[in-house]
N, C-alpha and C. Protein backbone atom coordinates (compact mmCIF):
# COMPACT_ATOMS: atom_id res chain seq x y z
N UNK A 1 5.87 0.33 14.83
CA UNK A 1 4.86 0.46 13.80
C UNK A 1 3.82 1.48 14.26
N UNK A 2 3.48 2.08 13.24
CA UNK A 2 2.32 3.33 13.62
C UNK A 2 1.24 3.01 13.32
N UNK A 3 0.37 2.13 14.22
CA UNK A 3 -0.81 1.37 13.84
C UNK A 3 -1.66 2.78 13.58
N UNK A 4 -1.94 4.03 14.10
CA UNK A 4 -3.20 4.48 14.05
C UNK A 4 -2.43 5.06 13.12
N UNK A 5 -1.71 5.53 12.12
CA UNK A 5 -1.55 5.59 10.98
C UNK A 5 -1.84 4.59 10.01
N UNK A 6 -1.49 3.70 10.21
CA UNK A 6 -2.34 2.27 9.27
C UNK A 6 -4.02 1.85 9.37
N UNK A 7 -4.21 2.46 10.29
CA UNK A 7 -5.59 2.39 10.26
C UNK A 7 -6.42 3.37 9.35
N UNK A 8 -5.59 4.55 9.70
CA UNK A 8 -6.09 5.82 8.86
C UNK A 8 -5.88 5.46 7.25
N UNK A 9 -5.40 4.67 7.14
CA UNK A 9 -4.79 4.03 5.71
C UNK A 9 -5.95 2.95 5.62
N UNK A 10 -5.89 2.23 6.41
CA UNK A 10 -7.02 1.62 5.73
C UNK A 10 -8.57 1.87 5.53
N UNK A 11 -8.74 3.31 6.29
CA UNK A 11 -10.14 3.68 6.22
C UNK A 11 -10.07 4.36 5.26
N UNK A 12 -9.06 4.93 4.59
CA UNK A 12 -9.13 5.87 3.24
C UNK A 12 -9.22 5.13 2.48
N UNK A 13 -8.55 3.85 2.33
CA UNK A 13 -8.81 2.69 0.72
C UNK A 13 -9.62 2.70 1.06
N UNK A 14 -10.58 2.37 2.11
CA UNK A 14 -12.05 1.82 2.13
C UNK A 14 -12.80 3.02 1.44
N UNK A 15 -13.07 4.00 1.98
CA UNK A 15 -13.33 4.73 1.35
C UNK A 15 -13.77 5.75 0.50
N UNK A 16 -12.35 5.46 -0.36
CA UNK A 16 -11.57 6.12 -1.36
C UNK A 16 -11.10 4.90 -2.67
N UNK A 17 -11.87 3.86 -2.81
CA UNK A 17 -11.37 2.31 -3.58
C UNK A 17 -11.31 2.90 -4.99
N UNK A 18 -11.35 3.97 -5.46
CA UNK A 18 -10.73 4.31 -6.62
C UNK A 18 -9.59 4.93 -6.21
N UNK A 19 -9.35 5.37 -5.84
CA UNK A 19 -7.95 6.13 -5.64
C UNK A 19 -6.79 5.09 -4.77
N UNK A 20 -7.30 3.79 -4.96
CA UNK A 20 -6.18 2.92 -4.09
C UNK A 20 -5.83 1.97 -5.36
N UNK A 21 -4.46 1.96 -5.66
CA UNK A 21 -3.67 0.70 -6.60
C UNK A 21 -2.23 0.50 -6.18
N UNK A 22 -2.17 -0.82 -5.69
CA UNK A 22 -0.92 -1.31 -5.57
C UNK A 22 0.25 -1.46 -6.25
N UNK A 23 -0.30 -0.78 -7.47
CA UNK A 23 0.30 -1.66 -8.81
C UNK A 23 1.76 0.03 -8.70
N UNK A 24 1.37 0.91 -7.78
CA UNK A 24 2.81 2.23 -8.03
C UNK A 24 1.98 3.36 -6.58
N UNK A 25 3.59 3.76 -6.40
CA UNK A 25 3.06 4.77 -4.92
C UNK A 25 2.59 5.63 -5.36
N UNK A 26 2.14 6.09 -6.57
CA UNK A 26 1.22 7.06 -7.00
C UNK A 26 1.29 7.49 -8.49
N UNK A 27 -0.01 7.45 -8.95
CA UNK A 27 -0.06 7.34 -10.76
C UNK A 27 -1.11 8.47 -10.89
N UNK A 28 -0.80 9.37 -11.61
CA UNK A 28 -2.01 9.83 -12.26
C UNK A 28 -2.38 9.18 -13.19
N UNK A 29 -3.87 8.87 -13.03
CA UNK A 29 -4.61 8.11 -13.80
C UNK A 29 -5.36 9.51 -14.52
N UNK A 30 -6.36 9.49 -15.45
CA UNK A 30 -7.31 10.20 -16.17
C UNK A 30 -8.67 10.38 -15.00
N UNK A 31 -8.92 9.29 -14.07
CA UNK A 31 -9.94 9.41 -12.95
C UNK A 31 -9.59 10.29 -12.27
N UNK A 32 -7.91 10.18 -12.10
CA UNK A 32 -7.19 11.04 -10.79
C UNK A 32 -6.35 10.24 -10.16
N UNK A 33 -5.80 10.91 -9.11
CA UNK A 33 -4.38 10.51 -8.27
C UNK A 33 -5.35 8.94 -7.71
N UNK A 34 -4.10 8.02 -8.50
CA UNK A 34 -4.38 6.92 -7.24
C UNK A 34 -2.55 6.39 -6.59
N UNK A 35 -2.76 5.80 -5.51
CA UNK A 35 -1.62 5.50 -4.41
C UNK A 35 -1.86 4.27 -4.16
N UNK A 36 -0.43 3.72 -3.86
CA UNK A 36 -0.32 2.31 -2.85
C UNK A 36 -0.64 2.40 -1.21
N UNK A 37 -0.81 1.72 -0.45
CA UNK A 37 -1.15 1.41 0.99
C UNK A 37 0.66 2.86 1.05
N UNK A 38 1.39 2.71 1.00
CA UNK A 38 2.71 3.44 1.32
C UNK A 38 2.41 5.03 1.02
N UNK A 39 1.70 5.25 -0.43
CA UNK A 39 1.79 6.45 -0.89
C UNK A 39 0.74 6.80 -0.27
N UNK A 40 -0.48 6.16 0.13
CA UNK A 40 -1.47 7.09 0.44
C UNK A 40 -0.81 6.97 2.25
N UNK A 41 -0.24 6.48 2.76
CA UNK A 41 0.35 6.37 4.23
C UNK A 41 1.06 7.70 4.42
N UNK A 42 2.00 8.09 3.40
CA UNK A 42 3.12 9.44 3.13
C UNK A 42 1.57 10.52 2.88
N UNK A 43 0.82 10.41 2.33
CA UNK A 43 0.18 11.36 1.93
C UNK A 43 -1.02 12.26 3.16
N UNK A 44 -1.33 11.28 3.86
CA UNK A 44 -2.62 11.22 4.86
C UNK A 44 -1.40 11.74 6.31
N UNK A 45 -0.24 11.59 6.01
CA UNK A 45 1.17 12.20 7.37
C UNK A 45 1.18 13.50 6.99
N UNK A 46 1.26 13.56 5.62
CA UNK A 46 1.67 15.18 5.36
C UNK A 46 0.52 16.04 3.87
N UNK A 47 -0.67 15.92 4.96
CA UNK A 47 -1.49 16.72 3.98
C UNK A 47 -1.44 17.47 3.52
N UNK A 48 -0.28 18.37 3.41
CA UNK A 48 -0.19 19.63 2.64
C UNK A 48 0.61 19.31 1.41
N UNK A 49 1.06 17.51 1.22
CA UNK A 49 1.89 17.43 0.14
C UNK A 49 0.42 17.33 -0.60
N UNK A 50 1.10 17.66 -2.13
CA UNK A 50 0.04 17.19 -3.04
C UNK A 50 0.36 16.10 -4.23
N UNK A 51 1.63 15.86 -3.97
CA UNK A 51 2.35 14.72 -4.36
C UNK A 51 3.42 13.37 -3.78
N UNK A 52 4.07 12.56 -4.18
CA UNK A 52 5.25 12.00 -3.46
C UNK A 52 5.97 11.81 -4.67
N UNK A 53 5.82 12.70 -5.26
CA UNK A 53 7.10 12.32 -6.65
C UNK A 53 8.31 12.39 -5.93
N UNK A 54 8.54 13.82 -5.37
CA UNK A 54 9.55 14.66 -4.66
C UNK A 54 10.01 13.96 -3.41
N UNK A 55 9.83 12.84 -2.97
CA UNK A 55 9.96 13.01 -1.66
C UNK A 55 11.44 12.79 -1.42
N UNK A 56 12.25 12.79 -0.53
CA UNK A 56 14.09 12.26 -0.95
C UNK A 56 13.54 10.55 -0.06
N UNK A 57 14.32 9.73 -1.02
CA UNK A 57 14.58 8.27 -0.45
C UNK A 57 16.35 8.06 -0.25
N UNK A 58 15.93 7.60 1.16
CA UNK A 58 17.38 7.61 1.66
C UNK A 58 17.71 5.71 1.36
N UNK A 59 18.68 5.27 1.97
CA UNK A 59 18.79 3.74 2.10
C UNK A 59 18.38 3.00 3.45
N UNK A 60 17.86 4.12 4.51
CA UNK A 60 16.94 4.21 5.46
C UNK A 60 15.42 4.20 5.24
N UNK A 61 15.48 4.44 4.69
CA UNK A 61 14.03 4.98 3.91
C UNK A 61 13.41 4.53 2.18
N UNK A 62 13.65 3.53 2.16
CA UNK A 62 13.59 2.92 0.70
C UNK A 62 12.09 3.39 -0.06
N UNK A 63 10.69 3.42 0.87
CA UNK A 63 9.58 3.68 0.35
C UNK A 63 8.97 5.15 0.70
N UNK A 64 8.32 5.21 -0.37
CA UNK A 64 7.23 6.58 0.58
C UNK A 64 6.35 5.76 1.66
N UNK A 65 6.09 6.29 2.89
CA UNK A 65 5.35 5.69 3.64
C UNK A 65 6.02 4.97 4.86
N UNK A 66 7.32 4.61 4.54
CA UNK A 66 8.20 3.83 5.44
C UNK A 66 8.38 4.26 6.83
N UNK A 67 8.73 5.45 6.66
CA UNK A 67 9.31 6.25 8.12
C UNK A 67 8.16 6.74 8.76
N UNK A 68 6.75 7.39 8.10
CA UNK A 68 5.70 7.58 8.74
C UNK A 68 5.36 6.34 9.30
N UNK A 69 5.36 5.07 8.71
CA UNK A 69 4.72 3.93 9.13
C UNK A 69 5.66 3.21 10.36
N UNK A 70 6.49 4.05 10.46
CA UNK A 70 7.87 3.60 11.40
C UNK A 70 8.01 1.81 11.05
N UNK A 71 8.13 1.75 10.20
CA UNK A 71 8.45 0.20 9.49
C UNK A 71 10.23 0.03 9.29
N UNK A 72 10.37 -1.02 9.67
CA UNK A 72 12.00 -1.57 9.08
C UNK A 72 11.98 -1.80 7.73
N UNK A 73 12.84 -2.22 7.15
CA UNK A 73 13.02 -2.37 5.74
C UNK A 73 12.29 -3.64 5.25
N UNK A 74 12.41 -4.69 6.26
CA UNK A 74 11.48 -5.71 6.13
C UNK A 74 10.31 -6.06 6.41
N UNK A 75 9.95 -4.96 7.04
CA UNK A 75 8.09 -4.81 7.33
C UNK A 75 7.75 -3.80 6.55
N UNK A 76 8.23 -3.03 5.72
CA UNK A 76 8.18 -2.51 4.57
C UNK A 76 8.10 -3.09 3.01
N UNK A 77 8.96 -3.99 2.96
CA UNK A 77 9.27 -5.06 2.37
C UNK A 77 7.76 -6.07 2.52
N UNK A 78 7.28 -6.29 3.08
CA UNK A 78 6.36 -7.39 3.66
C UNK A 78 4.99 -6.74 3.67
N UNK A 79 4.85 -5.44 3.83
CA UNK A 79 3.62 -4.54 3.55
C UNK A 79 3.24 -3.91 2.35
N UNK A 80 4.51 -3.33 1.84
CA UNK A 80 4.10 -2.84 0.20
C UNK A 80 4.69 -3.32 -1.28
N UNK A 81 5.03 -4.40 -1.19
CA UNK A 81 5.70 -5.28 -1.90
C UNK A 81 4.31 -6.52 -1.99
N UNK A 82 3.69 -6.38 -3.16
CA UNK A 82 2.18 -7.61 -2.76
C UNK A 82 2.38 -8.33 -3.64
N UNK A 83 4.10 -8.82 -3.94
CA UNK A 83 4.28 -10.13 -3.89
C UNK A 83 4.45 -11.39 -2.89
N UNK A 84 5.25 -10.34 -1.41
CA UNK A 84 5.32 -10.26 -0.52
C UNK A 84 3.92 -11.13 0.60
N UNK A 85 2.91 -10.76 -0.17
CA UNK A 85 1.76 -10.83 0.60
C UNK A 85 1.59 -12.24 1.06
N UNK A 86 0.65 -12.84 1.90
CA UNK A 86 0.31 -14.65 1.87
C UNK A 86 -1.22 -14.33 0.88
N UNK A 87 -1.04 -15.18 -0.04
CA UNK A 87 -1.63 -15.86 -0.98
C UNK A 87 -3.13 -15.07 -0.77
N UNK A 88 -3.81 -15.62 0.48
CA UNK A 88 -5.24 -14.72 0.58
C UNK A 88 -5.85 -13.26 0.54
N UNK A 89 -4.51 -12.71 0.76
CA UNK A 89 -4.77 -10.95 0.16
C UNK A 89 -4.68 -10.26 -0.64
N UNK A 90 -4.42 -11.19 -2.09
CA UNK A 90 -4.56 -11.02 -3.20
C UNK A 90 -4.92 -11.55 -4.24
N UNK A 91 -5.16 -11.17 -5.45
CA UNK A 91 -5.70 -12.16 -6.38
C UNK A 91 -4.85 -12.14 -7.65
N UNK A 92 -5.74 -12.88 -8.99
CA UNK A 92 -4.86 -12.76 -10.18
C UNK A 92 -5.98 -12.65 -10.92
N UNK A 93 -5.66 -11.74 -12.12
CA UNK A 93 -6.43 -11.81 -13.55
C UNK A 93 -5.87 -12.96 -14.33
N UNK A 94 -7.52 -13.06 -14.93
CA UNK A 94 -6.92 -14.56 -16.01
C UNK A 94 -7.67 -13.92 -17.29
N UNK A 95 -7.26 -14.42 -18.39
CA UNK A 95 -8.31 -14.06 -19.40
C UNK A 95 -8.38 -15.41 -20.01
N UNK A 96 -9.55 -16.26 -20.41
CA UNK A 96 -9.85 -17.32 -21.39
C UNK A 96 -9.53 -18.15 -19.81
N UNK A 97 -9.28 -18.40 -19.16
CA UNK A 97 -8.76 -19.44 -17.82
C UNK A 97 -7.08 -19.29 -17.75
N UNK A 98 -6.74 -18.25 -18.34
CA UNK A 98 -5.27 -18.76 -18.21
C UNK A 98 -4.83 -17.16 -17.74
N UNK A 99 -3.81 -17.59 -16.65
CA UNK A 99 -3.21 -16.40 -15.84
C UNK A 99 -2.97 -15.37 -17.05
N UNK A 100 -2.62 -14.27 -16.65
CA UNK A 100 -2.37 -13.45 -17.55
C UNK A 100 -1.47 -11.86 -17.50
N UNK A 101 -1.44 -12.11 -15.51
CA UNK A 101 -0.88 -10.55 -15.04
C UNK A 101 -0.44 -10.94 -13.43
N UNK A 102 0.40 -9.47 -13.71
CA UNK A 102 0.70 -9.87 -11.91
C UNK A 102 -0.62 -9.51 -10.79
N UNK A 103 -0.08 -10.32 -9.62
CA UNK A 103 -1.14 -10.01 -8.87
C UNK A 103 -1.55 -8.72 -8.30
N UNK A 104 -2.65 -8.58 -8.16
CA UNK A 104 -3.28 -7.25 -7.55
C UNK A 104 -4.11 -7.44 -6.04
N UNK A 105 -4.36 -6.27 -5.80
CA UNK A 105 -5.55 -5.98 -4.49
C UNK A 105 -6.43 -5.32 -4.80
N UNK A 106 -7.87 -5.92 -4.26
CA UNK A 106 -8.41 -5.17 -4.12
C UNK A 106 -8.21 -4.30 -2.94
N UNK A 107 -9.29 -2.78 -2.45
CA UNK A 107 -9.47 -2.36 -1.40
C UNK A 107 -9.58 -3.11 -0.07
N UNK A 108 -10.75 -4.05 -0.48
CA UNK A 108 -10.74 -4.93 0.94
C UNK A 108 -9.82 -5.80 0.71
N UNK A 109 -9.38 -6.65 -0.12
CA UNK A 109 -7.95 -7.37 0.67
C UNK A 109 -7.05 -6.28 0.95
N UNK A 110 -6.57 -5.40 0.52
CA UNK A 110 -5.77 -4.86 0.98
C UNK A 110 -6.08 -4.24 2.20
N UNK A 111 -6.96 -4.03 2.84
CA UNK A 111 -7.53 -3.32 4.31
C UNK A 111 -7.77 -4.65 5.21
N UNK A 112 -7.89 -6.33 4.72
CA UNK A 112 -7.69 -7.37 5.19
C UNK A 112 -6.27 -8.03 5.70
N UNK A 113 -5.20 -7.25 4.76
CA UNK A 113 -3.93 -7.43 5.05
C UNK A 113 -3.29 -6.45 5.98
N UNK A 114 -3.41 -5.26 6.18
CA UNK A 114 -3.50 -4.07 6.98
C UNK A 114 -3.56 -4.73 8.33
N UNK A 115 -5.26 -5.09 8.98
CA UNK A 115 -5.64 -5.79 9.57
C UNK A 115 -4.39 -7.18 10.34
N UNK A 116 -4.24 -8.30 9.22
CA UNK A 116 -3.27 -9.42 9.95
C UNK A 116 -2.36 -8.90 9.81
N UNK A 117 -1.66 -7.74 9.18
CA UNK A 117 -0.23 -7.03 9.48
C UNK A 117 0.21 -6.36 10.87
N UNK A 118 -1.19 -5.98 11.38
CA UNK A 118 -1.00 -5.47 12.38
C UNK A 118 -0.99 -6.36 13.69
N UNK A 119 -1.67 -7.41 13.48
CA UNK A 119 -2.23 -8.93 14.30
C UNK A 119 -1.05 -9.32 14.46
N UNK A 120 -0.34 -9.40 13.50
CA UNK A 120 1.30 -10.27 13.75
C UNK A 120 1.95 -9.57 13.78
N UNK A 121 1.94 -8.33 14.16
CA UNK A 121 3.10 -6.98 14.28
C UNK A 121 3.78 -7.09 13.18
N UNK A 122 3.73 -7.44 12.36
CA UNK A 122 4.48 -6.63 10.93
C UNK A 122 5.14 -8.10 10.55
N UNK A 123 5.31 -9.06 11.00
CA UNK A 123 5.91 -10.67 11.01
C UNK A 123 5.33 -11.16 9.72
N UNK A 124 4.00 -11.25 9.46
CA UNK A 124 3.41 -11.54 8.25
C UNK A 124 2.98 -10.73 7.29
């Protein structure tokens, strides 16, 4: 695992908390480019990209971010997958009291999960 790459990842969500959404490795929004913990990981390795539409995904390489993050498929799996997550590093929208969407991150949970990802070497 490339912790001081994940770190550099988590000081950019911090921030950068508009330009961080879990919800795709990278969306143009109308604000501007936002990225997942993966896309902005691929992006902050190779600053001269200005995208990751392009990047080639092998079956080695399932995510953007994977191979910079030197992650296996299952600490890949376990990092940018935030279904994946344990319960406290994410939340849910409700509208009226009743669920209503999948779960999301904020910046700081997601720079909280970063954090115990790295604590348990990639295990949790």
């Amino acid at each position: 695992m490339n912790v001081e790459l994940l770190q550099r990842v988590k000081e950019y969500i911090l921030a950068e908390p508009a330009k961080f959404d879990m919800a795709s490795f990278e969306c143009n929004h109308p604000c501007g480019t936002t990225r997942c913990i993966g896309g902005t990981a691929y992006i902050l390795a190779h600053p001269k990209m200005k995208t990751i539409f392009h990047i080639p995904l092998t079956t080695s390489n399932l995510y953007p971010g994977q191979h910079e993050l030197e992650l296996t498929e299952d600490e890949a799996n376990r990092l940018f997958m935030i279904t994946d997550w344990p319960e406290e590093f994410r939340s849910y929208r409700y509208e009226d009291g009743e669920y209503w969407d999948e779960s999301y991150a904020t910046p700081e949970q997601a720079a909280a999960r970063i954090d115990h990802f790295i604590a348990t070497e990639g295990r949790e």
